[in-house]
N, C-alpha and C. Protein backbone atom coordinates (compact mmCIF):
# COMPACT_ATOMS: atom_id res chain seq x y z
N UNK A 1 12.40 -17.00 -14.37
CA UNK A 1 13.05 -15.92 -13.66
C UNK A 1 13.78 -16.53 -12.46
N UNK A 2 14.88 -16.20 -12.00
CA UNK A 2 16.06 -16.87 -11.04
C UNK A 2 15.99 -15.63 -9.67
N UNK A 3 15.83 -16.65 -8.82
CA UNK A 3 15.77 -15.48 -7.56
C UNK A 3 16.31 -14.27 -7.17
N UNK A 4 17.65 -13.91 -7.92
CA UNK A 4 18.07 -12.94 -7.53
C UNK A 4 17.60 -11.79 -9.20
N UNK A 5 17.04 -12.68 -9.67
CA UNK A 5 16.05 -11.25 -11.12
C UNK A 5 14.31 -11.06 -10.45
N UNK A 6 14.11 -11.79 -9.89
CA UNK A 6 13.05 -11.95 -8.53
C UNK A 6 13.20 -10.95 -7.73
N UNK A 7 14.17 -11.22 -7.14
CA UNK A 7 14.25 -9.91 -5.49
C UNK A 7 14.23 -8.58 -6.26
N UNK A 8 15.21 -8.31 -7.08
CA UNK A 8 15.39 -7.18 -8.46
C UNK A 8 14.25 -6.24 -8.81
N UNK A 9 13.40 -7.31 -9.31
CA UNK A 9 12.00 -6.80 -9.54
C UNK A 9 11.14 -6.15 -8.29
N UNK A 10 11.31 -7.18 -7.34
CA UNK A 10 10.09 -6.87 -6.27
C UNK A 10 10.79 -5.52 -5.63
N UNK A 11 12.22 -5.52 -5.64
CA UNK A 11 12.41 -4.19 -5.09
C UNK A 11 12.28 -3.20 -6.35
N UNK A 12 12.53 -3.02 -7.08
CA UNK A 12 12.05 -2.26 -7.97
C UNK A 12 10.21 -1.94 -8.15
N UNK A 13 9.94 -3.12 -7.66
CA UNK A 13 8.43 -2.26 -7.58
C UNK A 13 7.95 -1.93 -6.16
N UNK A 14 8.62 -1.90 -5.09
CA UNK A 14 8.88 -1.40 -4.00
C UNK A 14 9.41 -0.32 -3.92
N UNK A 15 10.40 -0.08 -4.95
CA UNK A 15 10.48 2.04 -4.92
C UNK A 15 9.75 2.52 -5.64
N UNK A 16 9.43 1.73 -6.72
CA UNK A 16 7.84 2.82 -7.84
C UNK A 16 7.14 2.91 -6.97
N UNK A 17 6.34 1.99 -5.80
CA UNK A 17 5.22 1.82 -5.01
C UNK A 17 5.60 3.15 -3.79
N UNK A 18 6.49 2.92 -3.30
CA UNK A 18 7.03 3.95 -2.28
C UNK A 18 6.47 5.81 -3.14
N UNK A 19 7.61 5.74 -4.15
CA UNK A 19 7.44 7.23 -4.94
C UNK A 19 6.36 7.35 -5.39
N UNK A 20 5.09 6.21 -6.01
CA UNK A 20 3.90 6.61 -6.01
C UNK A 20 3.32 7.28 -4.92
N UNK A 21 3.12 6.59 -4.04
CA UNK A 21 2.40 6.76 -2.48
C UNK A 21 2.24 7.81 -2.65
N UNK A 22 3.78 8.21 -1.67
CA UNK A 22 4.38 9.11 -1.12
C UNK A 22 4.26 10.32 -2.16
N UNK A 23 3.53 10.45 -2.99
CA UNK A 23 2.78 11.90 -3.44
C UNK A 23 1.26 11.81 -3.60
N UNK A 24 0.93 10.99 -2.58
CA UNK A 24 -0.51 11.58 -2.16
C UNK A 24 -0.60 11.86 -1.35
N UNK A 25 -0.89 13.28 -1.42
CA UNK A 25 -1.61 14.19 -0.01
C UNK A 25 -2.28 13.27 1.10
N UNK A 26 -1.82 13.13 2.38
CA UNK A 26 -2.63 12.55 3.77
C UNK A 26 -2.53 11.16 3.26
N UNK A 27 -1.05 10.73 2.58
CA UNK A 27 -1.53 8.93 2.34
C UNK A 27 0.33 9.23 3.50
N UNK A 28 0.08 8.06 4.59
CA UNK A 28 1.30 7.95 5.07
C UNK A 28 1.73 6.63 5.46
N UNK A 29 2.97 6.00 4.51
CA UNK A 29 3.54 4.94 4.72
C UNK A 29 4.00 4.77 6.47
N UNK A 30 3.14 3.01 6.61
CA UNK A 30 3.94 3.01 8.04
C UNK A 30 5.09 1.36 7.60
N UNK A 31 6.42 2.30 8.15
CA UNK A 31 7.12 0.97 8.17
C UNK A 31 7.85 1.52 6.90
N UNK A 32 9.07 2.15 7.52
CA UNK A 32 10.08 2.68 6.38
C UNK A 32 11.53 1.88 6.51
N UNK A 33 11.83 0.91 6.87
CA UNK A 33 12.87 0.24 6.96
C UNK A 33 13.63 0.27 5.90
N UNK A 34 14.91 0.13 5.44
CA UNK A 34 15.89 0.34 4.42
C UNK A 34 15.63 -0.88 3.67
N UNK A 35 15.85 -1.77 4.11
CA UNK A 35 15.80 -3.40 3.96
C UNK A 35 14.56 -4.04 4.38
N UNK A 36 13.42 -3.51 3.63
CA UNK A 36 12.01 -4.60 3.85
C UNK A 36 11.76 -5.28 2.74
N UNK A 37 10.93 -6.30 3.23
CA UNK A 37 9.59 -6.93 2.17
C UNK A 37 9.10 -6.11 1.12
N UNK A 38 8.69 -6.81 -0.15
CA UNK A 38 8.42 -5.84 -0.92
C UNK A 38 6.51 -5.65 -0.75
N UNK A 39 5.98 -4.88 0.04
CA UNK A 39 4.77 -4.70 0.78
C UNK A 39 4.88 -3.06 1.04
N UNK A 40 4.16 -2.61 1.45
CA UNK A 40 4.04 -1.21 1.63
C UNK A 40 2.18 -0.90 2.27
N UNK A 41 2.66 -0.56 3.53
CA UNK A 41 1.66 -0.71 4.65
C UNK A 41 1.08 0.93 4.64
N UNK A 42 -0.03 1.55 4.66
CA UNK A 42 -0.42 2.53 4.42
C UNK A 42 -1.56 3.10 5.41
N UNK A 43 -1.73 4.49 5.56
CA UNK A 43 -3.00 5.01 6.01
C UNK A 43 -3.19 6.70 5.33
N UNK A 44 -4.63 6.82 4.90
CA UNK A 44 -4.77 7.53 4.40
C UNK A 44 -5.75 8.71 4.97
N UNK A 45 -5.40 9.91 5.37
CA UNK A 45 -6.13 10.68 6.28
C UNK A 45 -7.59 10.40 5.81
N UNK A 46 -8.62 10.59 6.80
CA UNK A 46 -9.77 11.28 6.36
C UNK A 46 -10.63 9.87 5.70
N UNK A 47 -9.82 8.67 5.54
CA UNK A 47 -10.61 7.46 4.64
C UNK A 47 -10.29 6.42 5.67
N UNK A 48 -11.28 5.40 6.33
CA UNK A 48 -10.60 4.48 6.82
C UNK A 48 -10.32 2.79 6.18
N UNK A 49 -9.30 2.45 6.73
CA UNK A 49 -8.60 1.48 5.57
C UNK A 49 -9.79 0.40 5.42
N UNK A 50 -10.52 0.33 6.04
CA UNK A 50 -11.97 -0.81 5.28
C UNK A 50 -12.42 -0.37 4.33
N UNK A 51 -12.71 1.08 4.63
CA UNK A 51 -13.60 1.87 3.31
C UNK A 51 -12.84 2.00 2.09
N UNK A 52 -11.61 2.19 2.32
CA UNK A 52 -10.27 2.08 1.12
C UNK A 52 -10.42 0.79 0.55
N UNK A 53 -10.08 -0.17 0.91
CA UNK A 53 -10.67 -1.36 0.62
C UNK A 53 -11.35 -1.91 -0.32
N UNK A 54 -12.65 -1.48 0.19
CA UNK A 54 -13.60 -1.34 -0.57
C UNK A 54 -13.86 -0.68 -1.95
N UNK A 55 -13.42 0.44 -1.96
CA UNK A 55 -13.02 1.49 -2.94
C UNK A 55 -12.17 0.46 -4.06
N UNK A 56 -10.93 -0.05 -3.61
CA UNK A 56 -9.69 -0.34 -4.60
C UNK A 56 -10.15 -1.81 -5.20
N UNK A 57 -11.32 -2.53 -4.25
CA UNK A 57 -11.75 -3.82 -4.88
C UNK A 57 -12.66 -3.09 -5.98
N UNK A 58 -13.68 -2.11 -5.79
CA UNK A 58 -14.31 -1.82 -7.14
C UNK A 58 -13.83 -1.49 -8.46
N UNK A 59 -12.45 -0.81 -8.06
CA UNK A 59 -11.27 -1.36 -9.34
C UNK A 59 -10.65 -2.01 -9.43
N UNK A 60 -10.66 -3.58 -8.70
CA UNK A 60 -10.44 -4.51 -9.22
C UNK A 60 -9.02 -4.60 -8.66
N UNK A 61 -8.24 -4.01 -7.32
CA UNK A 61 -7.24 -3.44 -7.05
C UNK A 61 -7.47 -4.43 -5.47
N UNK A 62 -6.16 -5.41 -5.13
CA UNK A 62 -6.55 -6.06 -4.00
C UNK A 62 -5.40 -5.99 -3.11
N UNK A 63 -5.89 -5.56 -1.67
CA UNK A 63 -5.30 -4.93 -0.97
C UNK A 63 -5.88 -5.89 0.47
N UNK A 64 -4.90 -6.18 1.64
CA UNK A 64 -5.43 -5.89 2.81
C UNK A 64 -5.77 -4.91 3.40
N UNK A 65 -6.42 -5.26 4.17
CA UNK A 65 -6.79 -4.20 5.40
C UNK A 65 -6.91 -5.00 6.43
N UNK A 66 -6.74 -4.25 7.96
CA UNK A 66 -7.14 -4.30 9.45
C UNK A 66 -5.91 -4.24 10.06
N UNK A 67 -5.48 -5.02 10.92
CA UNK A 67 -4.13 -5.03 12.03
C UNK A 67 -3.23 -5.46 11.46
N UNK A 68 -3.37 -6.41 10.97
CA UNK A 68 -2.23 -7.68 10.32
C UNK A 68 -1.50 -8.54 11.32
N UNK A 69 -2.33 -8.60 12.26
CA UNK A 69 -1.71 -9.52 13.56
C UNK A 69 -0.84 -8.47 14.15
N UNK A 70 -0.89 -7.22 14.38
CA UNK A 70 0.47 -6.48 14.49
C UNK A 70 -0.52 -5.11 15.58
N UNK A 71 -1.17 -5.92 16.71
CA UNK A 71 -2.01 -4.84 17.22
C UNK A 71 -1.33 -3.46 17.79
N UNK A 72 0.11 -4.19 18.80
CA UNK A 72 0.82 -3.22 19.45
C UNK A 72 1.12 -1.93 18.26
N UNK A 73 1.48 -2.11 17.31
CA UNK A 73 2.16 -1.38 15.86
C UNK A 73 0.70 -0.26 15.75
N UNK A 74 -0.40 -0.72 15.77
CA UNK A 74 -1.48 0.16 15.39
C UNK A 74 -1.41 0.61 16.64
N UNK A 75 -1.36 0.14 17.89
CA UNK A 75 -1.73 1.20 19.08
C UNK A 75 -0.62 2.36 18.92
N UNK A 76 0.73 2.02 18.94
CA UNK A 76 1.80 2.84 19.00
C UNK A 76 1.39 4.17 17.75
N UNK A 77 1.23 3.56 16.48
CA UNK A 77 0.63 4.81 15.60
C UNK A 77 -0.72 5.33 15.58
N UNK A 78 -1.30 4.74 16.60
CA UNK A 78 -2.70 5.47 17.06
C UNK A 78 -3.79 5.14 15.80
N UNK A 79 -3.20 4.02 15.20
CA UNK A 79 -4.34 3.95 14.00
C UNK A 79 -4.98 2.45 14.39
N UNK A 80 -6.76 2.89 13.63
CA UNK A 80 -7.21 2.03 13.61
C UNK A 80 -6.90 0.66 13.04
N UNK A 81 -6.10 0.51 11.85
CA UNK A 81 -6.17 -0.46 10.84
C UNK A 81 -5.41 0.82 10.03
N UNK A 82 -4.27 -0.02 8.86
CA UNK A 82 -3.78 -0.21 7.75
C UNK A 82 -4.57 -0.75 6.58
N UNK A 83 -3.98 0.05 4.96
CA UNK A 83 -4.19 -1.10 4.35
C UNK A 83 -2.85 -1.81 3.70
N UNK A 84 -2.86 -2.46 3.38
CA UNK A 84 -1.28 -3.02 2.78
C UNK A 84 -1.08 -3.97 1.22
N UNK A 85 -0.34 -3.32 0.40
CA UNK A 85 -0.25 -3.89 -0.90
C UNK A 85 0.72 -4.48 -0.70
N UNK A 86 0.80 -5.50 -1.72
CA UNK A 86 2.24 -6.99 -1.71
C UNK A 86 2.42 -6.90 -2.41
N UNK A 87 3.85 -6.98 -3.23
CA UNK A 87 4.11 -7.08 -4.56
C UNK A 87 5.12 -8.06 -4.96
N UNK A 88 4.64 -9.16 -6.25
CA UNK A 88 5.53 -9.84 -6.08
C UNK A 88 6.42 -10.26 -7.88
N UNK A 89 6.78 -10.77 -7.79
CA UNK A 89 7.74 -11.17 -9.03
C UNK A 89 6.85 -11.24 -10.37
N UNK A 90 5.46 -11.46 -10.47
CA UNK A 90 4.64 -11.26 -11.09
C UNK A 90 3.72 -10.11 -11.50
N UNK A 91 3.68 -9.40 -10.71
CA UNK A 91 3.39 -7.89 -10.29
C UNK A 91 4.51 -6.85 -11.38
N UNK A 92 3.18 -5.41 -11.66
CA UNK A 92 4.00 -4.90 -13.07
C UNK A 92 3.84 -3.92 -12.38
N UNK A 93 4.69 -2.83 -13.30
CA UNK A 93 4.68 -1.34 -12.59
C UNK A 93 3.38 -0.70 -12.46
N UNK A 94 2.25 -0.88 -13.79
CA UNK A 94 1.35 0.29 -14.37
C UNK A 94 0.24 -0.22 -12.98
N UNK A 95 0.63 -1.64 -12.01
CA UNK A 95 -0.62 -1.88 -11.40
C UNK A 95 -0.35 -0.89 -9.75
N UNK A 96 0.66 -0.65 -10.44
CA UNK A 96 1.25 0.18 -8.98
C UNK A 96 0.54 1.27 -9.08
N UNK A 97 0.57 1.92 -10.28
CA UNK A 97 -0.16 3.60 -10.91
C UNK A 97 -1.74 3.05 -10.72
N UNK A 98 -2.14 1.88 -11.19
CA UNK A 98 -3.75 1.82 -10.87
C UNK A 98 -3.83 2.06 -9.50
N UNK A 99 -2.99 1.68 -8.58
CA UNK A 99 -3.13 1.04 -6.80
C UNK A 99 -3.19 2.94 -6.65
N UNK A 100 -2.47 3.95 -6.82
CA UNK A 100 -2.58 5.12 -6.63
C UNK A 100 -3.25 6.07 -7.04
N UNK A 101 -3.97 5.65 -8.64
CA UNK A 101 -5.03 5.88 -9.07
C UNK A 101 -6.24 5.80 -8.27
N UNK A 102 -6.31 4.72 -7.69
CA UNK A 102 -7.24 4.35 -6.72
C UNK A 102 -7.44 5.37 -5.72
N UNK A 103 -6.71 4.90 -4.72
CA UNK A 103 -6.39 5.58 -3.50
C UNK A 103 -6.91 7.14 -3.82
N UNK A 104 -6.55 7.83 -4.99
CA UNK A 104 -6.86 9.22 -5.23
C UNK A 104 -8.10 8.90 -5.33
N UNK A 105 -8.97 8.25 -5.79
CA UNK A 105 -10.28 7.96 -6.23
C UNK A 105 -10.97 8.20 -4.32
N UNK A 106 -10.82 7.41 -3.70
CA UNK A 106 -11.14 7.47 -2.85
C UNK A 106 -11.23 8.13 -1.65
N UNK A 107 -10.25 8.84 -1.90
CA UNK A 107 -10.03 10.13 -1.08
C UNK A 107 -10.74 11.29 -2.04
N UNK A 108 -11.03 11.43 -3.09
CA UNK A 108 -11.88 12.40 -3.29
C UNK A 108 -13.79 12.02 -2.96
N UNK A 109 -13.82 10.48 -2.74
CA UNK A 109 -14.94 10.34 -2.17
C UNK A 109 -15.17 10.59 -0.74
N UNK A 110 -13.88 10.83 0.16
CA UNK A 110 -14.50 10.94 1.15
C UNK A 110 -13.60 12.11 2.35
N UNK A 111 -13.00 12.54 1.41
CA UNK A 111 -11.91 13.77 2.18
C UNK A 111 -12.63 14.79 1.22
């Protein structure tokens, strides 16, 4: 694959990942830039992003969590911690639908 069928992809699974999200109830993307990384930084009402975490590793679903070196960014949105998915040239769509699969999983454990 040649870098520019590379970038292609990762943004392409950067808008599935976005339009997934962004229809779960109390899940809110932080960091909407036109032109980002293909990553997608998240908080989900009512769950905190360790416990999410936790949740998306029991399906096998791997995600950061905490600041990300980026403390000022969490004070300004008043959040404790993010969690944040990466997606890269190797990365498929259906793992995007597991990553939101998830997330629903977990918010019915604890919302």
């Amino acid at each position: 694959m040649d870098r520019d069928a590379a970038h292609a992809h990762e943004s392409a699974l950067l808008h599935h990942a976005t339009a997934v999200l962004s229809k779960i109830p109390g899940l809110r993307i932080i960091g909407t830039a036109a032109d980002k990384a293909s990553l997608v930084s998240f908080a989900v009402a009512g769950v905190h992003p360790h416990d999410l975490g936790t949740i998306l590793d029991e399906d096998g679903i791997a995600v950061r969590t905490g600041h990300h070196c980026a403390m000022p960014v969490m004070d300004f949105f008043k959040l404790p911690a993010t969690a944040r998915a990466s997606f890269a040239f190797y990365n498929r769509f259906d793992e995007i639908d597991r990553l939101g699969a998830g997330i629903e999983r977990a918010r019915k454990l604890f919302v």
